[in-house]
Protein backbone atom coordinates (compact mmCIF):
# COMPACT_ATOMS: atom_id res chain seq x y z
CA UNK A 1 27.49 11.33 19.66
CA UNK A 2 24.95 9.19 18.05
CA UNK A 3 24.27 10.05 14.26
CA UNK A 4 20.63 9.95 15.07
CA UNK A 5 20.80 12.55 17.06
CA UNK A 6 22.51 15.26 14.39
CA UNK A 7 19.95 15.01 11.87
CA UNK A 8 17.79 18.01 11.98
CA UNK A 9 15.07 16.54 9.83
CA UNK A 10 13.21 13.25 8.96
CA UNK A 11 14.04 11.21 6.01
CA UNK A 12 10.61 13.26 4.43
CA UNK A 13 12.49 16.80 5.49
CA UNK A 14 10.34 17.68 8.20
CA UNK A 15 12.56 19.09 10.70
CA UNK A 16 12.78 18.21 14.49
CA UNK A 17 11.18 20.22 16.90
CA UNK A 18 9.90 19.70 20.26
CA UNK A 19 6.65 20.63 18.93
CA UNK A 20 7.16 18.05 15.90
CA UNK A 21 9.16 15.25 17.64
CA UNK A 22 8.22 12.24 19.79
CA UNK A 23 11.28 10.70 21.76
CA UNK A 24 11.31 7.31 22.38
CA UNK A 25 12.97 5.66 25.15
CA UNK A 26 16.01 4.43 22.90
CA UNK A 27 16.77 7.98 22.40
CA UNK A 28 15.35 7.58 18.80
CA UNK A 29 13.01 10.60 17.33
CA UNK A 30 9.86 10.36 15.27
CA UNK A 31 8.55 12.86 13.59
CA UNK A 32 4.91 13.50 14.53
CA UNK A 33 3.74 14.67 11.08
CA UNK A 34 5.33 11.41 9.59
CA UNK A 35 4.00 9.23 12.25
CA UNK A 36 0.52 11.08 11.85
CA UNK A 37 0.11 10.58 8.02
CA UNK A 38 0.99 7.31 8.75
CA UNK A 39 -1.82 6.49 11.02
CA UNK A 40 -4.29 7.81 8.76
CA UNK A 41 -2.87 5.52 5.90
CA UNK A 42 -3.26 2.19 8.15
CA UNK A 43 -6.72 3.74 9.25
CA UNK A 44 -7.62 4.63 6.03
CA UNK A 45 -6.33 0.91 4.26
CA UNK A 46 -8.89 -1.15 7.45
CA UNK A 47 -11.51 0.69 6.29
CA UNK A 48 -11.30 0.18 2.78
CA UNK A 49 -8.72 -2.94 2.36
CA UNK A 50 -6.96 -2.54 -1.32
CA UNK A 51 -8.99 -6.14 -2.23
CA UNK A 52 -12.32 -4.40 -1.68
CA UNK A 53 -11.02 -1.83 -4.54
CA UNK A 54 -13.65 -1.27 -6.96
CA UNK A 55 -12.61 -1.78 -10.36
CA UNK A 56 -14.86 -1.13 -13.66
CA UNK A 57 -14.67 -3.29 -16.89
CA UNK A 58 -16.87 -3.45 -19.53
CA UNK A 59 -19.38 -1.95 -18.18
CA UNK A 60 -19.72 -3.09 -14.88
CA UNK A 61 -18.19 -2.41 -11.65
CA UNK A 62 -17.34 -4.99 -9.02
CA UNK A 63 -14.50 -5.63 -6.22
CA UNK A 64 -11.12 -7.03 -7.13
CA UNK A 65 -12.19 -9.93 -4.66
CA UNK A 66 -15.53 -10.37 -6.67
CA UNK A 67 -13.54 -10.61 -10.15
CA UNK A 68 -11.52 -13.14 -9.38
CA UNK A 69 -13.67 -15.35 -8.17
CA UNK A 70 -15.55 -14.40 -11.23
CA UNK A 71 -12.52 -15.60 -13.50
CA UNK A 72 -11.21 -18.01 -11.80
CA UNK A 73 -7.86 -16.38 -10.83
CA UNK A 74 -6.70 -16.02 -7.21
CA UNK A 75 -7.37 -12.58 -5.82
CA UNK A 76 -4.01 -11.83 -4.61
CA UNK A 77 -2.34 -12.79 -8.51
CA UNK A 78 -4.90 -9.34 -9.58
CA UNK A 79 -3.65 -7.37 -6.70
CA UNK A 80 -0.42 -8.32 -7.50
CA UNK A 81 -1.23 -7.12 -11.52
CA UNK A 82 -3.12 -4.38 -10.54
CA UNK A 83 -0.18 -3.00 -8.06
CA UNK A 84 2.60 -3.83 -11.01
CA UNK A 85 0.71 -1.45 -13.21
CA UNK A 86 -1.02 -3.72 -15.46
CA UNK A 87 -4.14 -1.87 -17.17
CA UNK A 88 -7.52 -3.04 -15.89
CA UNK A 89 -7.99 -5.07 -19.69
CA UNK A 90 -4.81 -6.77 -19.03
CA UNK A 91 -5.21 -7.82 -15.63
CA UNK A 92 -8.70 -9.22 -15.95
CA UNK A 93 -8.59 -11.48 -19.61
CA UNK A 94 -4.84 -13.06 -18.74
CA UNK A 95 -5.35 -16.05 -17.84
CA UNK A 96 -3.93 -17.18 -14.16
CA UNK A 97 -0.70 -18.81 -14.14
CA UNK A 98 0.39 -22.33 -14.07
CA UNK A 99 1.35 -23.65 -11.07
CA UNK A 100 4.97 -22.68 -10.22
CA UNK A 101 4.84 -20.28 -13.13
CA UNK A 102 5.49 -16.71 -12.49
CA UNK A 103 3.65 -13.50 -13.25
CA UNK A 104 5.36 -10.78 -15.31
């Protein structure tokens, strides 16, 4: 027997039930609540894309996208600071990095 097929519960401990479980032709389950909250996330991130977060600094408040173009620093290097827990003062006055230079 498969090992898939023992588990009684999702790697999130919702358990398998016919009421919770989609079966795919593989033989492989899903478990609707995961696949559900899911969803929503991916809905929730096209809607409101993680570089249209607003973020406010001295005052004002403007678009991760708008401050670095602002600064002068690639958007994706303040995601990147922003999603390694920098703080908002730290992200925004380091300077970008040298070419070939990495963040830290």
């Amino acid at each position: 027997m498969y090992d898939f097929l023992r588990k009684r519960h999702c790697v999130r401990g919702h358990e398998y039930t016919p009421a919770n479980t989609y079966v795919m032709k593989s033989g492989h389950r899903q478990c609707k609540t995961c696949k559900r909250a899911l969803n929503r996330r991916d809905r929730d991130l096209s809607v409101n894309p993680p570089l249209r977060r607003k973020v406010q600094f001295n005052g004002r408040t403007q678009t991760i996208t708008e401050w670095a173009r602002e600064l002068g620093i690639n958007r994706t290097t303040l995601f990147f600071r922003f999603n390694n827990g920098w703080s908002i003062e730290r992200a925004l006055t380091t300077p970008p990095p040298d070419a070939g230079q990495e963040e830290g």
